[in-house]
Every structure is written in structure tokens, then in C-alpha cells.
N, C-alpha and C. Protein backbone atom coordinates (compact mmCIF):
# COMPACT_ATOMS: atom_id res chain seq x y z
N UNK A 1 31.19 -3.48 2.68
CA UNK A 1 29.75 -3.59 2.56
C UNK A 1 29.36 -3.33 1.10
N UNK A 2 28.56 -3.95 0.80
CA UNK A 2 28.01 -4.01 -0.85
C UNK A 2 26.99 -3.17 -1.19
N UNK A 3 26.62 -2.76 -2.14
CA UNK A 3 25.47 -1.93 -2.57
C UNK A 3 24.30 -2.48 -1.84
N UNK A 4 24.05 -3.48 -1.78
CA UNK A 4 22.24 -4.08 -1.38
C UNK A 4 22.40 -4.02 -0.13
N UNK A 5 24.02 -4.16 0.68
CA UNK A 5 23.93 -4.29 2.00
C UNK A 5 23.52 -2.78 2.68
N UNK A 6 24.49 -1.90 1.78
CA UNK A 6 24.04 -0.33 1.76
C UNK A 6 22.48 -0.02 2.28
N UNK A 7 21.94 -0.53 0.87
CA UNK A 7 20.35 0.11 0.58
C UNK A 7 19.64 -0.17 1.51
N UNK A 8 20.16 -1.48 2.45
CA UNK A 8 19.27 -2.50 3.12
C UNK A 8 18.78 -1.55 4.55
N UNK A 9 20.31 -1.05 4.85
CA UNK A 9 20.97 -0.57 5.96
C UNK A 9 20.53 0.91 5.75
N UNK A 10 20.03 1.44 4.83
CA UNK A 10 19.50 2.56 4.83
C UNK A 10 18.02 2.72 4.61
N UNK A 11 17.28 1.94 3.86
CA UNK A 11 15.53 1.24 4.35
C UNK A 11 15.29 1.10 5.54
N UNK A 12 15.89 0.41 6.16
CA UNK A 12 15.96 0.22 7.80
C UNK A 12 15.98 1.46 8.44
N UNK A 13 16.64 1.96 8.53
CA UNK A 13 16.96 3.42 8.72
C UNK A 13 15.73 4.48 8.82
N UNK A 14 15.30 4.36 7.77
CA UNK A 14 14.11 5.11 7.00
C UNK A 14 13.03 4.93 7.90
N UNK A 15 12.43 3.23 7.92
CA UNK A 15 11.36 2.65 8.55
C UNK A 15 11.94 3.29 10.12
N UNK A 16 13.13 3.14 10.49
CA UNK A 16 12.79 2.92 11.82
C UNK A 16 12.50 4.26 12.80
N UNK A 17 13.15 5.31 11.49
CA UNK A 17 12.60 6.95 12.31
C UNK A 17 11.90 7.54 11.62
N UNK A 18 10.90 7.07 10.90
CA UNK A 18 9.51 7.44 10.34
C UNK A 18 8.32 7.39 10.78
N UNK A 19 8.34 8.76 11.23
CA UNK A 19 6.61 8.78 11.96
C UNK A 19 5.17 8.18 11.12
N UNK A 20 4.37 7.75 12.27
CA UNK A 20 3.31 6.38 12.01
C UNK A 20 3.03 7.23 10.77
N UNK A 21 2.36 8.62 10.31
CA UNK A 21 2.16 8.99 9.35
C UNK A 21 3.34 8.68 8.33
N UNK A 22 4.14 8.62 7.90
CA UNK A 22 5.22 8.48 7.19
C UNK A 22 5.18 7.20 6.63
N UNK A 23 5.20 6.56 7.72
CA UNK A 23 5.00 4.90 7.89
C UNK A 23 3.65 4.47 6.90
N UNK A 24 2.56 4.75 7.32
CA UNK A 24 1.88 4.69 6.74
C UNK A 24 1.81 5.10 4.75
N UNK A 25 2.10 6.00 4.42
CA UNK A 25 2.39 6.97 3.11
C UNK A 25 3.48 5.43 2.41
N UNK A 26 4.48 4.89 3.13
CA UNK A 26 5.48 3.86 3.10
C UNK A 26 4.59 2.77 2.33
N UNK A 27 3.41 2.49 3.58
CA UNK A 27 3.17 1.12 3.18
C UNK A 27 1.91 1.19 1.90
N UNK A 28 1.44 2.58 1.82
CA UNK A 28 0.38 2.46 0.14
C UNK A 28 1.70 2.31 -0.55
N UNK A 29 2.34 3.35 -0.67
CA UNK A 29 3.46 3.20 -1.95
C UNK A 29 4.24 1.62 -1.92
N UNK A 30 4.61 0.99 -0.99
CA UNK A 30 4.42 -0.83 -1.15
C UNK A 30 3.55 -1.34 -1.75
N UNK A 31 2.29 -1.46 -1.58
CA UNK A 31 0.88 -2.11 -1.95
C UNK A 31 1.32 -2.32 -3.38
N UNK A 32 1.24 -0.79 -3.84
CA UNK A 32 1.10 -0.36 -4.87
C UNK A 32 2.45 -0.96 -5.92
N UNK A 33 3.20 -0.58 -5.75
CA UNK A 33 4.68 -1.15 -6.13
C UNK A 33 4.28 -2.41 -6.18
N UNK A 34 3.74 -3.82 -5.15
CA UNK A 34 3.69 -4.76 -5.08
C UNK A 34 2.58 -5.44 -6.40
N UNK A 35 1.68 -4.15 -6.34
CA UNK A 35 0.48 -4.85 -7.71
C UNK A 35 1.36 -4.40 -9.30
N UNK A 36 1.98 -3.20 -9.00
CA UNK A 36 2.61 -3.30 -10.78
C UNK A 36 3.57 -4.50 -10.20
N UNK A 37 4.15 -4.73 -9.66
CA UNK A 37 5.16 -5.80 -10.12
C UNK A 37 4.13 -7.28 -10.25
N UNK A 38 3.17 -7.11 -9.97
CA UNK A 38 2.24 -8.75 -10.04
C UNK A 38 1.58 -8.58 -11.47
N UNK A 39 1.16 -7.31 -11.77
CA UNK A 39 0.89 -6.93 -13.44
C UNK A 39 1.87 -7.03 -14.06
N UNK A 40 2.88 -6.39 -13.98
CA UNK A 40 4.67 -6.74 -14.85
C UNK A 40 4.70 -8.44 -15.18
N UNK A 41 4.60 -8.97 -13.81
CA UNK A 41 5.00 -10.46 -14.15
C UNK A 41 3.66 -11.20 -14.28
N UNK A 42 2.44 -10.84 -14.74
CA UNK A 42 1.17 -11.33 -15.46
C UNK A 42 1.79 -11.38 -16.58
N UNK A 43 1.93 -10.02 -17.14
CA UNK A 43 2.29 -9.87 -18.46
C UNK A 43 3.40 -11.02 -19.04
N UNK A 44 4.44 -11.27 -18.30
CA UNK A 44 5.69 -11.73 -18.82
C UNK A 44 5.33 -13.42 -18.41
N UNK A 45 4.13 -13.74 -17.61
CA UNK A 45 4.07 -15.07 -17.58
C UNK A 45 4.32 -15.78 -16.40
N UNK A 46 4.55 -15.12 -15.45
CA UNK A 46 5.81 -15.58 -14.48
C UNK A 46 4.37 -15.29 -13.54
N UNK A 47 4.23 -16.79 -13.57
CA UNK A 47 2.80 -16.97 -12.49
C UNK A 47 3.32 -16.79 -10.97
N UNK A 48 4.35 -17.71 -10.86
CA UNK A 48 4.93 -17.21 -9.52
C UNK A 48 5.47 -16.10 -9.02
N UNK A 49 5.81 -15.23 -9.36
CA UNK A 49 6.14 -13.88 -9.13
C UNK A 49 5.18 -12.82 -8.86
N UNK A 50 3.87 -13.41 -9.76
CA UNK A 50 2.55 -12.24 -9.84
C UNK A 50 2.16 -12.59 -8.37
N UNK A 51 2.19 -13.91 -8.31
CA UNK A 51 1.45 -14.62 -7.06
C UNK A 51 1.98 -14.20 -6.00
N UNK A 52 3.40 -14.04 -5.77
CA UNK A 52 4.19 -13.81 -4.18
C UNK A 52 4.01 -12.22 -4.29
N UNK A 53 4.20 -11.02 -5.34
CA UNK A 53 3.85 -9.97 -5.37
C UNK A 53 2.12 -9.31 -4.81
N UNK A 54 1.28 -10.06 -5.61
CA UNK A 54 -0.01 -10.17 -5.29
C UNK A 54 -0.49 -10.27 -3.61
N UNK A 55 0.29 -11.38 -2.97
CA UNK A 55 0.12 -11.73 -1.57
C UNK A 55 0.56 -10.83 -0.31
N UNK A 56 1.69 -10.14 -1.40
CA UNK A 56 2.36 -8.81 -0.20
C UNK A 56 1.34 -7.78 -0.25
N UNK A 57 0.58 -7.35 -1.29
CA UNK A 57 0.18 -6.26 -1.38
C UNK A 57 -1.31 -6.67 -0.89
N UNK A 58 -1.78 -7.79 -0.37
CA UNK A 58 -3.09 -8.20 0.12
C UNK A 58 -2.55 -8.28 1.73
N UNK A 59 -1.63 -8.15 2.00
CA UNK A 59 -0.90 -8.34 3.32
C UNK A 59 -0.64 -6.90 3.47
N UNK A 60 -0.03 -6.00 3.11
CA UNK A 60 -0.28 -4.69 3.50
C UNK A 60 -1.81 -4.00 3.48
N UNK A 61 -2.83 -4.39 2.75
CA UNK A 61 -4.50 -4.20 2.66
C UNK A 61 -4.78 -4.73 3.79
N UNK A 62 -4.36 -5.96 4.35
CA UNK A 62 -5.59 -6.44 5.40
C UNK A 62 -4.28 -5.73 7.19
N UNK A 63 -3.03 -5.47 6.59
CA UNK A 63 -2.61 -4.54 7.52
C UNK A 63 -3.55 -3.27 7.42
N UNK A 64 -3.72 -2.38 6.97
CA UNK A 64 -4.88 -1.22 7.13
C UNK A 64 -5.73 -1.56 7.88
N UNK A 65 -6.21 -2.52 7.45
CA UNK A 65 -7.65 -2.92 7.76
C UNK A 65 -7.67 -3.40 9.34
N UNK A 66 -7.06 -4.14 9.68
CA UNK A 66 -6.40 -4.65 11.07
C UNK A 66 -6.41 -3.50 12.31
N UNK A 67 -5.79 -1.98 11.48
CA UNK A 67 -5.27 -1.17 12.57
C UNK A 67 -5.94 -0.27 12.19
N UNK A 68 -7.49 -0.29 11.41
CA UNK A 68 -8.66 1.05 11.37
C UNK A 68 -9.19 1.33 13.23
N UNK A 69 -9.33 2.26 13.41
CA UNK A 69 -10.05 2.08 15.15
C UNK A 69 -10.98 2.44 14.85
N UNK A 70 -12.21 1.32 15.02
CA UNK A 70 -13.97 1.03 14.60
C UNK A 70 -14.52 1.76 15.44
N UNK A 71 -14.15 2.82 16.27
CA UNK A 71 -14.96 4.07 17.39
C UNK A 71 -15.52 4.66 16.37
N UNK A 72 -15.20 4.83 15.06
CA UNK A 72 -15.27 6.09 14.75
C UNK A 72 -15.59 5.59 13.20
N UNK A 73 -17.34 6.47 12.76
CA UNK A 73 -17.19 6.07 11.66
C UNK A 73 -16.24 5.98 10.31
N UNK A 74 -16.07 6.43 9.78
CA UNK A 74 -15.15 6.93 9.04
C UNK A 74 -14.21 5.97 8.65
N UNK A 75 -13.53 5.12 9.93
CA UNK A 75 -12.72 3.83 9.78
C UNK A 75 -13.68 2.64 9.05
N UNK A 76 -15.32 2.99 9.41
CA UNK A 76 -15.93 1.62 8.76
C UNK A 76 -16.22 1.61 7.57
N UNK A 77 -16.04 3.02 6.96
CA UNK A 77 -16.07 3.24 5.54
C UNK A 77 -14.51 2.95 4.79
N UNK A 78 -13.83 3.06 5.58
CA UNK A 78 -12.07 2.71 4.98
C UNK A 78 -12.08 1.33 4.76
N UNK A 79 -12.62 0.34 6.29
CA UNK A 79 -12.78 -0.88 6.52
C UNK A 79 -13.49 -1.70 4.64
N UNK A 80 -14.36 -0.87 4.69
CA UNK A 80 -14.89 -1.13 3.37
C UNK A 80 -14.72 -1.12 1.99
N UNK A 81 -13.86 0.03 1.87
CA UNK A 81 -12.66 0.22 0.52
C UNK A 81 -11.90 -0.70 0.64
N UNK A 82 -11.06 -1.08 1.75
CA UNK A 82 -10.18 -2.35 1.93
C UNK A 82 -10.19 -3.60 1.62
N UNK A 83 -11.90 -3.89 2.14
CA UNK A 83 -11.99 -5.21 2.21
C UNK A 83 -12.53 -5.53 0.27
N UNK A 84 -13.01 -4.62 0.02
CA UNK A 84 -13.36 -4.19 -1.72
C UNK A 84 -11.62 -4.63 -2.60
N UNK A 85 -11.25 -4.07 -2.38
CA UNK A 85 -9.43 -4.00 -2.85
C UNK A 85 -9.10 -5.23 -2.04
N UNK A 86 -9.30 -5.21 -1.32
CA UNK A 86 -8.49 -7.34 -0.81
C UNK A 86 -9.23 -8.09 -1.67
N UNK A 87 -10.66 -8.21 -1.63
CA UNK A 87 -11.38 -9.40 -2.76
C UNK A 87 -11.04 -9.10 -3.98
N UNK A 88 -10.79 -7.41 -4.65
CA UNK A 88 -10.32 -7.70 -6.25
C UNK A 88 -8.93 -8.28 -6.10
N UNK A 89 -8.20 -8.25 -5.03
CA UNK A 89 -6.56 -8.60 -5.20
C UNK A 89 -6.54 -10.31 -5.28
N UNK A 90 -7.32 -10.98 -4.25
CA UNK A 90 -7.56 -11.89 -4.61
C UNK A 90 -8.08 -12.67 -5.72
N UNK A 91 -8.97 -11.94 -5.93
CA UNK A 91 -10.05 -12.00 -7.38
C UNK A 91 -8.51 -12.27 -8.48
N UNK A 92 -8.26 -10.79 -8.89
CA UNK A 92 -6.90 -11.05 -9.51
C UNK A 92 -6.11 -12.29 -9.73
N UNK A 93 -5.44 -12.67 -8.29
CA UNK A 93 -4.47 -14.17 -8.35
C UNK A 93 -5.21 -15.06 -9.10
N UNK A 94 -6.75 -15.65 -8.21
CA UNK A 94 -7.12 -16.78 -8.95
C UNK A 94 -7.27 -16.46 -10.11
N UNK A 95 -7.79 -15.34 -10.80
CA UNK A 95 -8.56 -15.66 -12.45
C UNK A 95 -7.18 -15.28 -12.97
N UNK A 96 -6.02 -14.80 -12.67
CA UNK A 96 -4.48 -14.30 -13.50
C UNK A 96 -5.16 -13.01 -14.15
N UNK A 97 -5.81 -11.99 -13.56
CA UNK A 97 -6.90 -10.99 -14.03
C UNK A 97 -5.96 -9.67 -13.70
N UNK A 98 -5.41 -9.26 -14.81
CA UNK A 98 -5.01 -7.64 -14.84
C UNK A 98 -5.49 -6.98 -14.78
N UNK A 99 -6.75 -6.96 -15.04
CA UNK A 99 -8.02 -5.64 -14.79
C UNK A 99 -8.25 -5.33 -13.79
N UNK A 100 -7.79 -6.63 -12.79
CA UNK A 100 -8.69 -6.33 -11.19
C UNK A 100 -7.52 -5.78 -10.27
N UNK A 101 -6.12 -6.13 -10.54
CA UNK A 101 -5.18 -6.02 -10.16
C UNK A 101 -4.86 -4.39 -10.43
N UNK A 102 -5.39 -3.75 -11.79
CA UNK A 102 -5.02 -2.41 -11.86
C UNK A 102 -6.33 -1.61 -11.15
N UNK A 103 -7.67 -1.92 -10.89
CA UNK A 103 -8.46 -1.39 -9.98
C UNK A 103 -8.24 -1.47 -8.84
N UNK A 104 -7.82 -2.36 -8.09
CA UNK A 104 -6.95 -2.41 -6.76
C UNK A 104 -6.09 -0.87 -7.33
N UNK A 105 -4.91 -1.42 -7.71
CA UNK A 105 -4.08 0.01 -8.04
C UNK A 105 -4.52 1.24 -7.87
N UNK A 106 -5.51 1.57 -8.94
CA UNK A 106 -6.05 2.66 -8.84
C UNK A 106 -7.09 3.21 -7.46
N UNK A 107 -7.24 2.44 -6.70
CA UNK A 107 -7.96 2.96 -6.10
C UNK A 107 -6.93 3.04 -4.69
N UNK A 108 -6.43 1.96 -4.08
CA UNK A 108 -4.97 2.53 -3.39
C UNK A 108 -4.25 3.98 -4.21
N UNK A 109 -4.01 3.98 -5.15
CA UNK A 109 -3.57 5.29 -5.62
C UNK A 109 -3.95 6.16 -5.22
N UNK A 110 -5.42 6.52 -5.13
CA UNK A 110 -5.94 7.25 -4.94
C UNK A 110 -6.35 7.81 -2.99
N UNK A 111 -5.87 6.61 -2.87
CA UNK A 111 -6.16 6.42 -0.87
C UNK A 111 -4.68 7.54 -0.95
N UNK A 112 -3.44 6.87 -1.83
CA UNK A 112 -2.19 7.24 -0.71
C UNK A 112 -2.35 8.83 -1.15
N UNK A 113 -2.73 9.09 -2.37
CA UNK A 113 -2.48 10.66 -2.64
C UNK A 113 -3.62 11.67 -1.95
N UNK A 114 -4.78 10.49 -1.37
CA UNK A 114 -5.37 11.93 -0.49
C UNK A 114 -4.51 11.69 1.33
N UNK A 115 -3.77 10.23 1.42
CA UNK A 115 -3.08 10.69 2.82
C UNK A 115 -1.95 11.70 2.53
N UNK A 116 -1.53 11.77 1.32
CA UNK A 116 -0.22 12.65 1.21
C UNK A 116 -0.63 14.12 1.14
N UNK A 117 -1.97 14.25 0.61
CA UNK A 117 -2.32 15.67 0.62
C UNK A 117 -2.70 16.14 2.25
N UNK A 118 -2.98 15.01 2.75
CA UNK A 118 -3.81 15.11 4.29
C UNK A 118 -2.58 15.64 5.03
N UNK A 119 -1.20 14.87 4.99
CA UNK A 119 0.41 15.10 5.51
C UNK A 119 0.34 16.52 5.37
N UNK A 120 0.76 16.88 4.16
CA UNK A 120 0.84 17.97 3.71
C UNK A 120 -0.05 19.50 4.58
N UNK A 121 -1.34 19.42 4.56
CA UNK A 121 -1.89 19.86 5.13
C UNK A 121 -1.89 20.07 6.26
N UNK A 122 -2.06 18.90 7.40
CA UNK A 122 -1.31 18.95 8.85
C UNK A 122 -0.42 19.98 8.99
N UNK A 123 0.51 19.30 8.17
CA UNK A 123 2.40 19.75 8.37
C UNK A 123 2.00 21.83 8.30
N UNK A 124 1.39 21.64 7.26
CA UNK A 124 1.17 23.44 7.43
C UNK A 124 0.14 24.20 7.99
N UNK A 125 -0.27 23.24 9.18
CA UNK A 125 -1.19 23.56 10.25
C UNK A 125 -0.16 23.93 11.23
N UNK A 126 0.24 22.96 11.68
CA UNK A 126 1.40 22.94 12.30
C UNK A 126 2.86 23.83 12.26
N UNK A 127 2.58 24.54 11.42
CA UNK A 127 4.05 25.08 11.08
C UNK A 127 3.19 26.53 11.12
N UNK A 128 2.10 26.80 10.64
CA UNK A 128 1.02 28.06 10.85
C UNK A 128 1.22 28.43 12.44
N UNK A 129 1.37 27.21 13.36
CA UNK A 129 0.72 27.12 14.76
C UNK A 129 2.11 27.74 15.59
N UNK A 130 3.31 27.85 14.60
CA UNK A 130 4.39 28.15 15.23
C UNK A 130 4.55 29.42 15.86
């Protein structure tokens, strides 16, 4: 087995006994990964690369958005950051726009580090509760 077959076989791994919280924390840090690599290859020219990068990380956004549960306000305000960050991601592709592509960024950035503080918190609710 080869190195990539390795890594492949251990990603898998990862995803498949990672709680939905985990899972989730997974797929900002994708998004995100997915817009620097569509800024990386703005920069270097490589229209097609920004473009298939760009499309994953509008595909993990309108995943959020898909699985908010609208009972409850709170999801319609997320619903709304989302759909804000899907039109700049789009926005982005067509105009070849790095500006909009790093405000997407930054503001996913900012989603995954208050779910990671939220983890965090739980986890030592939970461990208090022992």
C-alpha cells in the first residue's frame, strides 16, 4: 500500500468515527482549505483549479445550509450568514475576485472557531457532569 493509499485509508477512518460535532468542525476546516486553494490558484492563474476549488467550498456552504433545522430561530440567522458567503463565493468565480473569496474565508473562519470554542465548552460541561 502506498502513501496516498495510507492517508486515504486513514481520512476514511477519521470521517467515519467522528461525531456529527467533529464532522461538522471537518467540514468548515474543508470550506476553508477549499477557498485558499481557489485564492492560491487565482493568484497563479490557473482558472480551472480556482473554479473546481471554489465549487467544493460552495458545496460544503449550501451543505450547512441544507441541514440548519428552521424550528428554531437561530438556524434562520445561520441560514443567512450562509446564503451571504454562497453569493460572495459565487460572486468570487464569476468576477476571478480575491477579495470576495477571502471574505467568504474570513467569515467561515470565524463560524468554525466559535463551533470549536462551543466543542470545547460542551466537552467541559460534560466532563464537570462526571
Amino acid at each position: 500500500m502506498n502513501a496516498a493509499n495510507t492517508a486515504n485509508v486513514y481520512k476514511n477512518q477519521q470521517i467515519m468515527t467522528a461525531s456529527p460535532e467533529e464532522l461538522t468542525l471537518m467540514l468548515y476546516n474543508g470550506a476553508i482549505r477549499f477557498i485558499a486553494e481557489s485564492m492560491q490558484a487565482l493568484e497563479q492563474g490557473n482558472l480551472e483549479k480556482a473554479n473546481t476549488s471554489n465549487l467544493r467550498a460552495q458545496d460544503i456552504v449550501r451543505e450547512f445550509m441544507c441541514t440548519l433545522d428552521m424550528q428554531y430561530e437561530i438556524a434562520q440567522g445561520y441560514y443567512k450568514l450562509y446564503d451571504y458567503i454562497e453569493y460572495r463565493l459565487i460572486q468570487a468565480n464569476i468576477k476571478k475576485d480575491k477579495s470576495q473569496l477571502a471574505e467568504a474565508k474570513t467569515m467561515l473562519t470565524e463560524l468554525r472557531d466559535t463551533w470549536s470554542q462551543a466543542m470545547k465548552a460542551a466537552r467541559g460541561q460534560q466532563a464537570a457532569a462526571r
